[in-house]
N, C-alpha and C. Protein backbone atom coordinates (compact mmCIF):
# COMPACT_ATOMS: atom_id res chain seq x y z
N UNK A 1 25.56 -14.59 -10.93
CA UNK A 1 24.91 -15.20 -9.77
C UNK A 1 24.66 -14.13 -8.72
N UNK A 2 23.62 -13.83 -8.37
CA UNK A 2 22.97 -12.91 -7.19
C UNK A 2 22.95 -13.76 -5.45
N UNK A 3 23.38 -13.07 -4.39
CA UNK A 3 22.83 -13.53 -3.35
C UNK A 3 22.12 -13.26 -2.65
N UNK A 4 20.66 -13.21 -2.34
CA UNK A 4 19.78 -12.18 -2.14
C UNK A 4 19.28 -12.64 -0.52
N UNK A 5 19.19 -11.36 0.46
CA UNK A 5 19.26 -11.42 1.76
C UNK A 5 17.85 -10.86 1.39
N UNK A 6 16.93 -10.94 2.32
CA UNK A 6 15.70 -9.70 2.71
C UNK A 6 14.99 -9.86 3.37
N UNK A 7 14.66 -8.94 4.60
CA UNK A 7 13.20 -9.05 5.21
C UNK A 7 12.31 -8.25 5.15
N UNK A 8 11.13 -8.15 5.30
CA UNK A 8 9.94 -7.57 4.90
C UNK A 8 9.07 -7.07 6.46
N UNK A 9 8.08 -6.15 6.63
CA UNK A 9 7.69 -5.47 7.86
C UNK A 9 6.56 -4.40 7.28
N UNK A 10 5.70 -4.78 8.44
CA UNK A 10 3.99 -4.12 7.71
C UNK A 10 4.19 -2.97 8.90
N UNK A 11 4.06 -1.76 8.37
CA UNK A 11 3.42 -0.40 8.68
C UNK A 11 1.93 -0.21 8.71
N UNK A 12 1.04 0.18 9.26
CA UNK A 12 -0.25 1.02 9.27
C UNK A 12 -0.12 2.08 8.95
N UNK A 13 -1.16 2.12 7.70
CA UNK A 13 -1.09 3.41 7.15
C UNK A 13 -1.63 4.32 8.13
N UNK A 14 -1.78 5.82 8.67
CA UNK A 14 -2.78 6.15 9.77
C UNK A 14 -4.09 6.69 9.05
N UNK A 15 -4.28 6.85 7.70
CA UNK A 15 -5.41 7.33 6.93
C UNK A 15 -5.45 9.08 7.51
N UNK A 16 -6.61 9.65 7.07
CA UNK A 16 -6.84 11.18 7.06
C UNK A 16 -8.40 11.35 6.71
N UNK A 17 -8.12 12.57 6.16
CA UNK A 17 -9.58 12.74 6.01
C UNK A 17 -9.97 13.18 4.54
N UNK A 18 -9.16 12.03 3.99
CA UNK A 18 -9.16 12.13 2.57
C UNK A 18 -10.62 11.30 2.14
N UNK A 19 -10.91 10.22 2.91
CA UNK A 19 -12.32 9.39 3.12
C UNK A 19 -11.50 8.20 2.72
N UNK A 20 -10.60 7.98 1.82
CA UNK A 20 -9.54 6.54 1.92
C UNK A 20 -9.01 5.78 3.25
N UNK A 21 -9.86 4.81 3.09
CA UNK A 21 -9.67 3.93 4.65
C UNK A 21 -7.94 3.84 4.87
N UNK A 22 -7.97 3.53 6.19
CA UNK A 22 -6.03 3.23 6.19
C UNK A 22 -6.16 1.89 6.19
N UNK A 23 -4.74 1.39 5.32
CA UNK A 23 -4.86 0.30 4.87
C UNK A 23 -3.27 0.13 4.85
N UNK A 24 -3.21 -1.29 5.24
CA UNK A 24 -1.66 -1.74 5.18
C UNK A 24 -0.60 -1.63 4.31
N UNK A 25 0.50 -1.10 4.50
CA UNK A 25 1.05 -1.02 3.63
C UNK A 25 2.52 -1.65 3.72
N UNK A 26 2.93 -2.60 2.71
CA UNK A 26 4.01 -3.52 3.06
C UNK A 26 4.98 -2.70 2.39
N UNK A 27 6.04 -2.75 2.92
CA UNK A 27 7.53 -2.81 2.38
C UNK A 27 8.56 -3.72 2.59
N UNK A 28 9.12 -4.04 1.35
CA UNK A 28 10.07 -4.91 1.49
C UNK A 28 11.65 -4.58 1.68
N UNK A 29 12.20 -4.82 2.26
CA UNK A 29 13.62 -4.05 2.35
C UNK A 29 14.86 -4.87 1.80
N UNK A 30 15.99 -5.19 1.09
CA UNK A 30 16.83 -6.18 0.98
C UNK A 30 18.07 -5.89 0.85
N UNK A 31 19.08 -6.07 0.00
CA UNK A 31 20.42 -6.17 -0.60
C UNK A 31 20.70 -7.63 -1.38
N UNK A 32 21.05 -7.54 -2.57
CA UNK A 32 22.04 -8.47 -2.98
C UNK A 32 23.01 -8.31 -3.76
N UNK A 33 24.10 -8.94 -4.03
CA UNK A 33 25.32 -9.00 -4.22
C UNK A 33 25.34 -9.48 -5.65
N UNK A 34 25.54 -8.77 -6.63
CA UNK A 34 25.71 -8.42 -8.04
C UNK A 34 26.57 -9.51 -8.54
N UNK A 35 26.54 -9.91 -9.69
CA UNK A 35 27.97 -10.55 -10.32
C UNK A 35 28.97 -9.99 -10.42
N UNK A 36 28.86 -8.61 -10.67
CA UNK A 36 29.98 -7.48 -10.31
C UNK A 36 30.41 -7.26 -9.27
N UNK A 37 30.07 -7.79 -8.46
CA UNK A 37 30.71 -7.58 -6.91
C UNK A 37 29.91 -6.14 -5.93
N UNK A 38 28.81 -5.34 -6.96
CA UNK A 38 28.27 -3.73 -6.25
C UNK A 38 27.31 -4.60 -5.42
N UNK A 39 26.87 -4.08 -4.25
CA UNK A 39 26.10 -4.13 -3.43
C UNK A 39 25.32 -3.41 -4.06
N UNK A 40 23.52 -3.61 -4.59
CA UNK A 40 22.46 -2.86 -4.71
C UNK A 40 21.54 -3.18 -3.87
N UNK A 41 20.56 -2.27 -3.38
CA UNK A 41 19.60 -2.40 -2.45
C UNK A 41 18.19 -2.29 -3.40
N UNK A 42 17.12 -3.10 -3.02
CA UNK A 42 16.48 -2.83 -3.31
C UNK A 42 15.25 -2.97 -2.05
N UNK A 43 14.34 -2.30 -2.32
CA UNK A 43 12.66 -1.72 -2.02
C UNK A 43 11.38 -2.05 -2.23
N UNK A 44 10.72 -2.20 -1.95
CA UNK A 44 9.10 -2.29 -2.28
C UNK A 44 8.24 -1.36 -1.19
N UNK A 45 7.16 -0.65 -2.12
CA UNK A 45 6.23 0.15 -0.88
C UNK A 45 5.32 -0.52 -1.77
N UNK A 46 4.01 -0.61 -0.89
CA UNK A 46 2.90 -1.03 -1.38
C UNK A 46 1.16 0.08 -1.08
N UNK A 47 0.44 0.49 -1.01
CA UNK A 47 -0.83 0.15 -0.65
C UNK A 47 -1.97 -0.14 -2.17
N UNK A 48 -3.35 -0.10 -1.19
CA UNK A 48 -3.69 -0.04 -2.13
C UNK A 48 -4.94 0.90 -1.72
N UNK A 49 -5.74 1.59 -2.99
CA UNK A 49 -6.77 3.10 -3.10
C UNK A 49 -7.76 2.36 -3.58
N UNK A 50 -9.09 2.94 -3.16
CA UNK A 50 -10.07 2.67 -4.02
C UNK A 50 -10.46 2.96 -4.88
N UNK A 51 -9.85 3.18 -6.01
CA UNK A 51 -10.01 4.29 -6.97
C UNK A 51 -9.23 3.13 -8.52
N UNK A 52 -10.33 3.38 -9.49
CA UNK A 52 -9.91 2.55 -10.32
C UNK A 52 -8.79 2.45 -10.90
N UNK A 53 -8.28 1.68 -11.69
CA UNK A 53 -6.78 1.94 -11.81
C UNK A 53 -6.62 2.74 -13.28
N UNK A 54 -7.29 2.48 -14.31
CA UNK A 54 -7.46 3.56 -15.40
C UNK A 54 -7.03 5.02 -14.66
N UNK A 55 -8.11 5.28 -13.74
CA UNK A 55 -7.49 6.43 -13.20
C UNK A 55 -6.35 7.01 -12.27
N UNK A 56 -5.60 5.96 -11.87
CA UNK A 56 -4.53 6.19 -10.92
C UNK A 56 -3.38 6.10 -11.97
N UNK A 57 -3.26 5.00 -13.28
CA UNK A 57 -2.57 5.05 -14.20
C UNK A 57 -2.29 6.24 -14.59
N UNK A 58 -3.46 7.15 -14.97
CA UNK A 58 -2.97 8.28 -15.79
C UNK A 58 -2.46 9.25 -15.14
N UNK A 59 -2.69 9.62 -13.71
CA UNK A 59 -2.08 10.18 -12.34
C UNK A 59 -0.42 9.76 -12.54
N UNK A 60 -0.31 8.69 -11.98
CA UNK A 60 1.27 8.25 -12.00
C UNK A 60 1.92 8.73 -13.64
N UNK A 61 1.24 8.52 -14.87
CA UNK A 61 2.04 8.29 -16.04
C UNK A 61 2.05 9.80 -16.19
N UNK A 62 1.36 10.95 -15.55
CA UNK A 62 1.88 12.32 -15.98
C UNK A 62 2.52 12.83 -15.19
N UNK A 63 3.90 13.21 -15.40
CA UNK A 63 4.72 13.94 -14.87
C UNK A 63 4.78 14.90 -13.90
N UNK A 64 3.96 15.75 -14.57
CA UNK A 64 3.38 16.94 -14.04
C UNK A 64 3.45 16.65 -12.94
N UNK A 65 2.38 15.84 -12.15
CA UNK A 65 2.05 15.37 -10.77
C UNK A 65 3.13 14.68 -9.87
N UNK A 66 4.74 14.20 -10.55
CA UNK A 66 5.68 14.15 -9.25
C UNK A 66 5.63 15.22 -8.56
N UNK A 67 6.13 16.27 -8.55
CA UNK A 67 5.98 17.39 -7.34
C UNK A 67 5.07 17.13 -6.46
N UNK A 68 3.71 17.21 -6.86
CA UNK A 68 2.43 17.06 -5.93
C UNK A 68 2.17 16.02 -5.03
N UNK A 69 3.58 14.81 -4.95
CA UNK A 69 3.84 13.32 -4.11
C UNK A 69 4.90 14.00 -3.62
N UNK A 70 5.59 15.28 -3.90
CA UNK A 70 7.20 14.45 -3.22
C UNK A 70 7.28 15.66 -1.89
N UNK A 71 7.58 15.20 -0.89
CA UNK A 71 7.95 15.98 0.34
C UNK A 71 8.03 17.36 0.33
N UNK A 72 7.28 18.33 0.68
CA UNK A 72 7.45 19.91 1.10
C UNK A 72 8.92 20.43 0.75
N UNK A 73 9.43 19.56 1.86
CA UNK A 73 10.64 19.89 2.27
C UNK A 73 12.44 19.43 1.38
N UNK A 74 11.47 19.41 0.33
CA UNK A 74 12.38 18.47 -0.51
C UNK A 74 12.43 19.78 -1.61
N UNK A 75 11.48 20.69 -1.66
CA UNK A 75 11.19 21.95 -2.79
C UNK A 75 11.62 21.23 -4.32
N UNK A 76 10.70 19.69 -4.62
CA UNK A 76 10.89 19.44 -5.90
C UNK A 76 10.10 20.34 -6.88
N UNK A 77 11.40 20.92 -8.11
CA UNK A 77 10.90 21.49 -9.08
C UNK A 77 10.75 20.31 -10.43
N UNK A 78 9.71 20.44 -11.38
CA UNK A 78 9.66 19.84 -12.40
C UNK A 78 10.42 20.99 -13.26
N UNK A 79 11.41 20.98 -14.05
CA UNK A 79 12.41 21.37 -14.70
C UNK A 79 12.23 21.73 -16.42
N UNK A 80 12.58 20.43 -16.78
CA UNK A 80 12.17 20.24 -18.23
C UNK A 80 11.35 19.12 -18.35
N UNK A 81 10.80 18.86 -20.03
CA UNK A 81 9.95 17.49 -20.06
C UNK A 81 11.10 17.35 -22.02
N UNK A 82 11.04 15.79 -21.74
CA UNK A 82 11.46 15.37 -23.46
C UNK A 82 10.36 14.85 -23.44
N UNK A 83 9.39 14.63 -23.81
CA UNK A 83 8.08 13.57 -23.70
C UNK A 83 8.17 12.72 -25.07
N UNK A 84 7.93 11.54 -24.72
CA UNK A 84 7.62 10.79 -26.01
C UNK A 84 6.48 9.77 -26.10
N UNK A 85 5.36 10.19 -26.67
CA UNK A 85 4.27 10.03 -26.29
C UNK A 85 3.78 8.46 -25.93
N UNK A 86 3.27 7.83 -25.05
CA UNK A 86 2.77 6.36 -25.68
C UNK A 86 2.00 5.58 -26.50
N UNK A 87 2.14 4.47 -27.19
CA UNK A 87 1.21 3.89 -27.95
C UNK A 87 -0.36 4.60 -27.51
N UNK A 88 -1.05 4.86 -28.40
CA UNK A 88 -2.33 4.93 -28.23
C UNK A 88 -2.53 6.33 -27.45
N UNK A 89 -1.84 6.94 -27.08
CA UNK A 89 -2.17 8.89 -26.66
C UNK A 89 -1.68 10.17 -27.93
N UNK A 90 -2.11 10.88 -28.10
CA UNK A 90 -1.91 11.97 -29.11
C UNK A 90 -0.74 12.54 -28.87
N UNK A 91 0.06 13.09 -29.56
CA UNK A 91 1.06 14.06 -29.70
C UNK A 91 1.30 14.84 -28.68
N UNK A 92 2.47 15.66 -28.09
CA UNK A 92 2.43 16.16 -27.15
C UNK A 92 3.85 16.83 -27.48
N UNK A 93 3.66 18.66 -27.06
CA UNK A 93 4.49 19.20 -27.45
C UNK A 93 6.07 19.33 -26.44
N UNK A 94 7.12 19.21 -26.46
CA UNK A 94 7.66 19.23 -25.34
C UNK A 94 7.79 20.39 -24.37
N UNK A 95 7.39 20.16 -23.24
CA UNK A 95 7.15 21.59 -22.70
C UNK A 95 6.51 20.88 -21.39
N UNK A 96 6.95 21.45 -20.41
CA UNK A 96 6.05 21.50 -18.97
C UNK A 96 4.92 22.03 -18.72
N UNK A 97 4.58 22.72 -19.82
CA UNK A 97 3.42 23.82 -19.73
C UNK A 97 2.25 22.85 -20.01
N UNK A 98 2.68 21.89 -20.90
CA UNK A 98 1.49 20.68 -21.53
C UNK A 98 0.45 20.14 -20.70
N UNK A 99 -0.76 20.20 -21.30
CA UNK A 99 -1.62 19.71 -20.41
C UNK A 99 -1.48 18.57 -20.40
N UNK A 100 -1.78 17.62 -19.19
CA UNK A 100 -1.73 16.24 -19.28
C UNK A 100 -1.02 15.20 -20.11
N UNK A 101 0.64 15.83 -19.90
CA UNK A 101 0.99 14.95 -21.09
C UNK A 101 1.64 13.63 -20.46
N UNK A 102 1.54 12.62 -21.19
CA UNK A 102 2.12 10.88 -20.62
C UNK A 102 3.24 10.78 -20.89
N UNK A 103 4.03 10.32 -20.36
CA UNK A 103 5.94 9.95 -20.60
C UNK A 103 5.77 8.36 -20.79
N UNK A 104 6.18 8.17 -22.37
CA UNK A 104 6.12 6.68 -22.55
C UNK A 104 7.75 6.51 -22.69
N UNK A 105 8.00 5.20 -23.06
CA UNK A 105 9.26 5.02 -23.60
C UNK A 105 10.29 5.81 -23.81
N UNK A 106 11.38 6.12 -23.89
CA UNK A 106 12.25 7.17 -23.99
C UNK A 106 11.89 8.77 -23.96
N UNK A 107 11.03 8.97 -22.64
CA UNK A 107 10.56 10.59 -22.01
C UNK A 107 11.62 10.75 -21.32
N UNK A 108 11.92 11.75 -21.21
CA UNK A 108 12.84 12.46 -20.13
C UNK A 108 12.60 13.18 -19.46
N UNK A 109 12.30 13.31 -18.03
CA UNK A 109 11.81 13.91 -17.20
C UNK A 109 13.34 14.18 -16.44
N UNK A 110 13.27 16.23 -15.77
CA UNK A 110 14.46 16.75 -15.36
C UNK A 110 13.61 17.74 -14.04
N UNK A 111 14.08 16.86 -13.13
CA UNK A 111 14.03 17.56 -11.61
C UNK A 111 15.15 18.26 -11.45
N UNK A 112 14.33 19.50 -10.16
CA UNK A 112 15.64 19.95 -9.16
C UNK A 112 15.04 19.56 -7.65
N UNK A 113 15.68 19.27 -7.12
CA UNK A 113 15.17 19.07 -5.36
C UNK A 113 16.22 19.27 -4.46
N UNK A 114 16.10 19.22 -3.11
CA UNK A 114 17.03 19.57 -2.13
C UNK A 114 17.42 18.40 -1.53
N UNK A 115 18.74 18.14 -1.87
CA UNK A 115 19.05 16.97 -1.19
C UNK A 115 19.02 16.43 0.25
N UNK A 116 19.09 17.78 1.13
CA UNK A 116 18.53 17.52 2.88
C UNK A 116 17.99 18.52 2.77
N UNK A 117 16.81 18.50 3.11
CA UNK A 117 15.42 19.22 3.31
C UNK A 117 16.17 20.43 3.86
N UNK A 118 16.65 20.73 5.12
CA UNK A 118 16.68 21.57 5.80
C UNK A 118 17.79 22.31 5.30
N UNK A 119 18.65 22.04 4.20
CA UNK A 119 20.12 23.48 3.84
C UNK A 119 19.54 23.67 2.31
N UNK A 120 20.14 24.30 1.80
CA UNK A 120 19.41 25.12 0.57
C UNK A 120 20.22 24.54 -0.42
N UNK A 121 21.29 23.44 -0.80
CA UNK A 121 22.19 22.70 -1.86
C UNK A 121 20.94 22.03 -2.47
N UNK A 122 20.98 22.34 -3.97
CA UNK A 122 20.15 21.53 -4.81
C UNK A 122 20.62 20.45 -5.83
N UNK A 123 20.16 19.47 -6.08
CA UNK A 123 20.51 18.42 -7.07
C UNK A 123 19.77 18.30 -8.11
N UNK A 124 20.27 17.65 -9.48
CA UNK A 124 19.44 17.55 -10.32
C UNK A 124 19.23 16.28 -10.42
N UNK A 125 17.90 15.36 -10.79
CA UNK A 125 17.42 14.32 -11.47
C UNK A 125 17.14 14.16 -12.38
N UNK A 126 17.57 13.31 -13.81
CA UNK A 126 16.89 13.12 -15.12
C UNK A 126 16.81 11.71 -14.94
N UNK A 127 15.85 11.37 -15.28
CA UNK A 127 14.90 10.08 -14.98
C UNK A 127 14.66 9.72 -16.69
N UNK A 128 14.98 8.78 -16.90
CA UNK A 128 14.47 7.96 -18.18
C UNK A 128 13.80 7.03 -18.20
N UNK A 129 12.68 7.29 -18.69
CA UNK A 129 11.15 6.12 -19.14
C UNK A 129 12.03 5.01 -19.80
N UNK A 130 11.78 3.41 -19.43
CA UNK A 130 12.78 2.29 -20.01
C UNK A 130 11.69 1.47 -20.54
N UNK A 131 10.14 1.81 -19.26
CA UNK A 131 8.97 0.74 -20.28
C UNK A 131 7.53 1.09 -19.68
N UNK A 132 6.96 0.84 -20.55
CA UNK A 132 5.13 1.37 -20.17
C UNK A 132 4.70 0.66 -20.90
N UNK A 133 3.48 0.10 -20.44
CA UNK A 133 2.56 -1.15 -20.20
C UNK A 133 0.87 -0.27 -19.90
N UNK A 134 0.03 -0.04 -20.76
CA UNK A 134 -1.17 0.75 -20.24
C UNK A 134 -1.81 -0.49 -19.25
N UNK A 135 -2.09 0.80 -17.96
CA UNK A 135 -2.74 0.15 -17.11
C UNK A 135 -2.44 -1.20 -15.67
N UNK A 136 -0.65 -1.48 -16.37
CA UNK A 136 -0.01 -1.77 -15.86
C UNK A 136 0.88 -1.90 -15.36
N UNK A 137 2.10 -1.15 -15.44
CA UNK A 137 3.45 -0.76 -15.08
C UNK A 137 4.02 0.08 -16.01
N UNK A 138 4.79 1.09 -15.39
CA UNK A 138 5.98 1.77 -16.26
C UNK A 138 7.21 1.99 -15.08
N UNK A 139 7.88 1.68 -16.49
CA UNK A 139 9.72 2.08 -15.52
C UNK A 139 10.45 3.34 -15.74
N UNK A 140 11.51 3.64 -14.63
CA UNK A 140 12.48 4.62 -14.90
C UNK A 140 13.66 4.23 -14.49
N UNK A 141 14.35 4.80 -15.20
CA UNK A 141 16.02 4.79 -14.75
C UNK A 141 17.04 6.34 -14.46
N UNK A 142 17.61 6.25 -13.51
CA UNK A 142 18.15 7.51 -13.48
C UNK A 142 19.46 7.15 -14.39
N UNK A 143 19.04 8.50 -15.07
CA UNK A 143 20.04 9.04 -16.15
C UNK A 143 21.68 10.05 -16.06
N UNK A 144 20.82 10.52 -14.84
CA UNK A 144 21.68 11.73 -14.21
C UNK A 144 21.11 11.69 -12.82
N UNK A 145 22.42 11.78 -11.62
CA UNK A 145 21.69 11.93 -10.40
C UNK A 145 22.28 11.40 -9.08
N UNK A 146 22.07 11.73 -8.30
CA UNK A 146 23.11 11.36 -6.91
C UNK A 146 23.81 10.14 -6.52
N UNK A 147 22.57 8.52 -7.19
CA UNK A 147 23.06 7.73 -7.24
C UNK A 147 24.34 6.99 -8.26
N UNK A 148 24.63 6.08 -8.11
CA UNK A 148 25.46 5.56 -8.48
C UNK A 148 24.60 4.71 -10.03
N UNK A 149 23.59 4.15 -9.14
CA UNK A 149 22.67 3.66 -10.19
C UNK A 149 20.86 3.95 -9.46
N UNK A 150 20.08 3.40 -10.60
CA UNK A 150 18.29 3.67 -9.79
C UNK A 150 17.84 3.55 -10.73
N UNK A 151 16.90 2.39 -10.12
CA UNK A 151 16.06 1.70 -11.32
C UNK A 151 14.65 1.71 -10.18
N UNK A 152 13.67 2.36 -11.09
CA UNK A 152 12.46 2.56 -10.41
C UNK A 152 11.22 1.91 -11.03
N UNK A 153 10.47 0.66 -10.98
CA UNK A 153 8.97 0.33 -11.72
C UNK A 153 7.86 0.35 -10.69
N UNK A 154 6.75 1.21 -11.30
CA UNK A 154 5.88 1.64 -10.45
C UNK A 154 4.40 0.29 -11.26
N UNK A 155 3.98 -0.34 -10.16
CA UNK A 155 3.56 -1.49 -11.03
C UNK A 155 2.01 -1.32 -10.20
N UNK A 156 0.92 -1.54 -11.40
CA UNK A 156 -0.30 -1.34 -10.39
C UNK A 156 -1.73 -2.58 -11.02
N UNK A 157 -2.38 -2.87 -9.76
CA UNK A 157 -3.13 -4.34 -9.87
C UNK A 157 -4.08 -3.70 -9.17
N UNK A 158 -5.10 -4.05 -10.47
CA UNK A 158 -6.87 -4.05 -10.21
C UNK A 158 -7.00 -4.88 -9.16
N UNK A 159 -7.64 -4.40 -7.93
CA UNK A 159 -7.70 -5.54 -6.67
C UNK A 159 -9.51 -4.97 -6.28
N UNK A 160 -10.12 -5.81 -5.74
CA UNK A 160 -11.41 -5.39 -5.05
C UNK A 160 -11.49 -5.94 -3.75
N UNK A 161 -11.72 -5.32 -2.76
CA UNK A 161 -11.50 -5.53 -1.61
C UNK A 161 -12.97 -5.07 -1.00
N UNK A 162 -13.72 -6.14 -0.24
CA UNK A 162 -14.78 -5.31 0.72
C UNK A 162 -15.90 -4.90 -0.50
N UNK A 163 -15.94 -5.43 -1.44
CA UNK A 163 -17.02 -5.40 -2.58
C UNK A 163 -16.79 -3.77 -3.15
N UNK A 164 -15.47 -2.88 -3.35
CA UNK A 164 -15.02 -2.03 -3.60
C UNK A 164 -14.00 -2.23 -4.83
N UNK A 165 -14.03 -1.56 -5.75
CA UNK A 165 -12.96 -1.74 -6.85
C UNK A 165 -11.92 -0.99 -6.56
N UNK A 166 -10.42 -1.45 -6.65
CA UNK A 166 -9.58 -0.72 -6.33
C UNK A 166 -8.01 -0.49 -6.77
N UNK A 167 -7.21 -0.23 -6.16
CA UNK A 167 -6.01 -0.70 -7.04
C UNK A 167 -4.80 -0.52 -6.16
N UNK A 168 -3.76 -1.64 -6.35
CA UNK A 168 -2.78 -1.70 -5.24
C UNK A 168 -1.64 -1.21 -6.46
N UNK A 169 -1.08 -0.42 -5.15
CA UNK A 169 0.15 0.96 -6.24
C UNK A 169 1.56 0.18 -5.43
N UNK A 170 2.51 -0.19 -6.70
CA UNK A 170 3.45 -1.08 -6.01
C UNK A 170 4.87 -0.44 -6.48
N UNK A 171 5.70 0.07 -5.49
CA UNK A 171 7.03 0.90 -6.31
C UNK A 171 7.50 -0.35 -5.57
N UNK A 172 8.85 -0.55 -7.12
CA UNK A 172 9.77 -1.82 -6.49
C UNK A 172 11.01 -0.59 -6.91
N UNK A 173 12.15 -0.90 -5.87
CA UNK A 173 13.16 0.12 -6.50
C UNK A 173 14.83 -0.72 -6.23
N UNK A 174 15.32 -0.39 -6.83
CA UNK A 174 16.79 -1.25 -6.91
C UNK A 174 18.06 -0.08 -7.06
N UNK A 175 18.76 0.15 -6.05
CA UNK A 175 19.29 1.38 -6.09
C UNK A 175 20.63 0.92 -5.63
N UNK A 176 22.25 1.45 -5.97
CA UNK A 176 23.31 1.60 -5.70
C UNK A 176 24.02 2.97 -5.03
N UNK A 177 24.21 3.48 -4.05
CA UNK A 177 24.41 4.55 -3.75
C UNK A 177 25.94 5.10 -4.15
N UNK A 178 26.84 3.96 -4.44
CA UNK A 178 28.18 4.15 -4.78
C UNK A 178 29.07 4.88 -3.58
N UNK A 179 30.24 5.37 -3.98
CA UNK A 179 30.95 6.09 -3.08
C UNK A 179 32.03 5.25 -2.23
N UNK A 180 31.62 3.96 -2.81
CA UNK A 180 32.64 2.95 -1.66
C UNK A 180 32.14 3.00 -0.40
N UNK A 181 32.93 3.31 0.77
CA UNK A 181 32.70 3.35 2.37
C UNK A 181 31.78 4.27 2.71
N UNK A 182 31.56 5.58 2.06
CA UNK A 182 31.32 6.75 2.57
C UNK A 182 29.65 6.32 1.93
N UNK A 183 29.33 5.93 0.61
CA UNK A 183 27.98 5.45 0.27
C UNK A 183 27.27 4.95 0.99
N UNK A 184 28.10 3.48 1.76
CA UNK A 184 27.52 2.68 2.99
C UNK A 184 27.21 3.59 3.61
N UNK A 185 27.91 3.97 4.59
CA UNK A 185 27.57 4.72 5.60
C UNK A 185 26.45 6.08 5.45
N UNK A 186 26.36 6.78 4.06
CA UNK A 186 25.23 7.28 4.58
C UNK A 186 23.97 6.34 3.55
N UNK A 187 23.81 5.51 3.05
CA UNK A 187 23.27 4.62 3.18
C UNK A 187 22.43 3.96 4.40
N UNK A 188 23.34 3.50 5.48
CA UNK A 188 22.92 3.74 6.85
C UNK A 188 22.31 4.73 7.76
N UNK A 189 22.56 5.29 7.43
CA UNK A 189 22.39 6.49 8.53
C UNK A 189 21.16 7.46 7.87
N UNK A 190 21.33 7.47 6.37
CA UNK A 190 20.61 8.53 5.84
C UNK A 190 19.79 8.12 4.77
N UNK A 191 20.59 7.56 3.12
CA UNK A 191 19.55 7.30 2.46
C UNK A 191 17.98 6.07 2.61
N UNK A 192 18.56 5.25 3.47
CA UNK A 192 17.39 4.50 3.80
C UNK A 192 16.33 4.82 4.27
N UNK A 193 16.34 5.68 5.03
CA UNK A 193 15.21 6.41 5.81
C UNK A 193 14.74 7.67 5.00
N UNK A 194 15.31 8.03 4.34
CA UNK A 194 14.97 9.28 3.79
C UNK A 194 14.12 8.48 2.37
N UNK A 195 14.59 7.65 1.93
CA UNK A 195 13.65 6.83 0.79
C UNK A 195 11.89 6.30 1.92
N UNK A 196 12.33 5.62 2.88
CA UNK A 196 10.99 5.47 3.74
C UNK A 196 10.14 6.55 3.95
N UNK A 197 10.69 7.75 4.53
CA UNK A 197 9.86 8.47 4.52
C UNK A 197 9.56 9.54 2.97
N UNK A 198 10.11 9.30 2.37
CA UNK A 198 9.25 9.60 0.93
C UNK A 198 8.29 8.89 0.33
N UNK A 199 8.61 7.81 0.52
CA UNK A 199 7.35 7.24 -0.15
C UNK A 199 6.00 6.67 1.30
N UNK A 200 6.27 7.26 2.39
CA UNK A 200 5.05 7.51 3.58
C UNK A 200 4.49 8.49 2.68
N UNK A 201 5.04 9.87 2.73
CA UNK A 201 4.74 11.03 2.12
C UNK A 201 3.74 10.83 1.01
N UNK A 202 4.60 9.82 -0.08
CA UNK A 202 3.59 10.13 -1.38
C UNK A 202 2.32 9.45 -0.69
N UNK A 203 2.49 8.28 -0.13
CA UNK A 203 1.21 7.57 0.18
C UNK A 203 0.35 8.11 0.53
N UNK A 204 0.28 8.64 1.54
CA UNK A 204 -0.50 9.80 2.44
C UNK A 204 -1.39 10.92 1.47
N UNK A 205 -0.19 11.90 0.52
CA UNK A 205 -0.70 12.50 -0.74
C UNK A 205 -0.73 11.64 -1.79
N UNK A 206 -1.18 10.70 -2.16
CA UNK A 206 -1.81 9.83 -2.91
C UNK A 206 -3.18 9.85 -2.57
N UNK A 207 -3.08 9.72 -1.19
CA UNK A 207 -4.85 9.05 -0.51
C UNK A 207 -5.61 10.53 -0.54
N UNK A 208 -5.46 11.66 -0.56
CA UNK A 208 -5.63 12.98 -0.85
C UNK A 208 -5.92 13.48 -2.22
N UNK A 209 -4.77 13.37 -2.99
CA UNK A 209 -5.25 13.87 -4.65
C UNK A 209 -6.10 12.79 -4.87
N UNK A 210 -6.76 11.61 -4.57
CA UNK A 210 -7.53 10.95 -5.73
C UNK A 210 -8.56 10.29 -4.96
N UNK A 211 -8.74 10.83 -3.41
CA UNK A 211 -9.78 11.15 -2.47
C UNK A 211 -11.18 11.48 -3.25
C-alpha cells in the first residue's frame, strides 16, 4: 500500500534564440511511502519542441548525446557503452566511438560527473536500459551510483499545437536518496534543487540542439 502526497507548479520556460517558442513547462514534485517503509520521491519535468518525435526519439535513445544536456558544471564524461541494440536497428559495436548507436534493453551506459559542480570529487553512474518502446518511451535504472535507488522513464507524445507538429518530452523520475537522516537532509537542502536545475538545463539545451 503506497501513500502518495504531491503538488505540482508551472515554470516559464524563458526560450532563446534557438527559434523554439518558450513554452510551459510543468513539474510535478511528490513523496510516497513504500510498503517497505523507504520514503521515495518522485518528479516529472515536462515541455514540449516542435520538432517531430521520430526525431527527438533518436536524440534521447543515443547516448552519446547525455553529455550535450547535462550542466557545464557538472564535467559529465560518457565513460563506457555495453550497447544492446533495439528491435529493428543494426548491430552496434561496443564502444563510445560508435556512430549513432541506440541503447535498447539491457545497454549499459557508464558516466563520470562531479557531484558539486564547484570541488573537483567525481562519481560514477551506470545506468541500465529496463525498457524501450520506438517512438515512445524508454527506461533506466541506476545500477551503480550515489543514490540509494533511481528509476528514470523518459516518455514522449506526438502533440500539435498552433497547427505545428510537435512533441512533449516527459521525464518521470522516482528516486531514494538513502542515508537515513543525513539523505533527508541533503535531500532538502541539496538534491532537490540540484535535480530542478538539471533538467532547466537540459530543457534549455534541448531547445538548442534540435533548433
Amino acid at each position: 500500500m503506497e501513500t502518495w502526497f504531491s503538488h505540482d507548479y508551472l515554470i516559464e520556460s524563458t526560450g532563446g534564440t534557438s527559434g523554439i517558442r518558450a513554452n510551459p513547462v510543468e513539474n510535478l514534485v511528490g513523496v510516497y511511502l513504500s510498503a517497505s517503509g523507504l520514503m521515495t520521491h518522485r518528479v516529472r519535468f515536462e515541455q514540449w519542441v516542435p520538432v517531430p518525435i521520430e526525431q527527438v526519439f533518436l536524440f534521447f535513445a543515443n547516448p552519446g548525446n547525455l553529455p550535450r544536456i547535462m550542466p557545464p558544471g557538472t564535467r559529465t564524461e560518457l565513460v563506457r557503452l555495453k550497447v544492446v541494440p533495439p528491435p529493428g536497428s543494426p548491430a552496434v559495436r561496443e564502444s563510445i566511438t560508435d556512430r549513432d548507436p541506440l541503447a535498447g534493453v539491457g545497454s549499459e551506459i557508464v558516466t563520470s560527473f562531479r557531484v558539486v559542480p564547484f570541488l573537483p570529487f567525481r562519481a560514477q553512474w551506470i545506468a541500465l536500459i529496463t525498457e524501450f518502446e520506438w517512438n515512445h518511451h524508454f527506461a533506466d535504472v541506476q545500477k551503480k551510483g550515489p543514490f540509494k535507488s533511481f528509476h528514470h522513464r523518459h516518455e514522449l507524445i506526438a502533440e500539435r499545437r498552433d497547427g505545428v507538429n510537435g512533441t512533449v518530452v516527459r521525464d518521470v523520475i522516482e528516486y531514494d536518496v538513502g542515508f537515513g537522516w543525513l539523505g533527508k537532509l541533503a535531500q532538502r537542502i541539496f538534491v532537490s534543487r540540484q535535480l530542478s536545475r538539471t533538467f532547466e538545463y537540459r530543457q534549455k539545451a534541448l531547445e538548442k540542439l534540435l533548433g
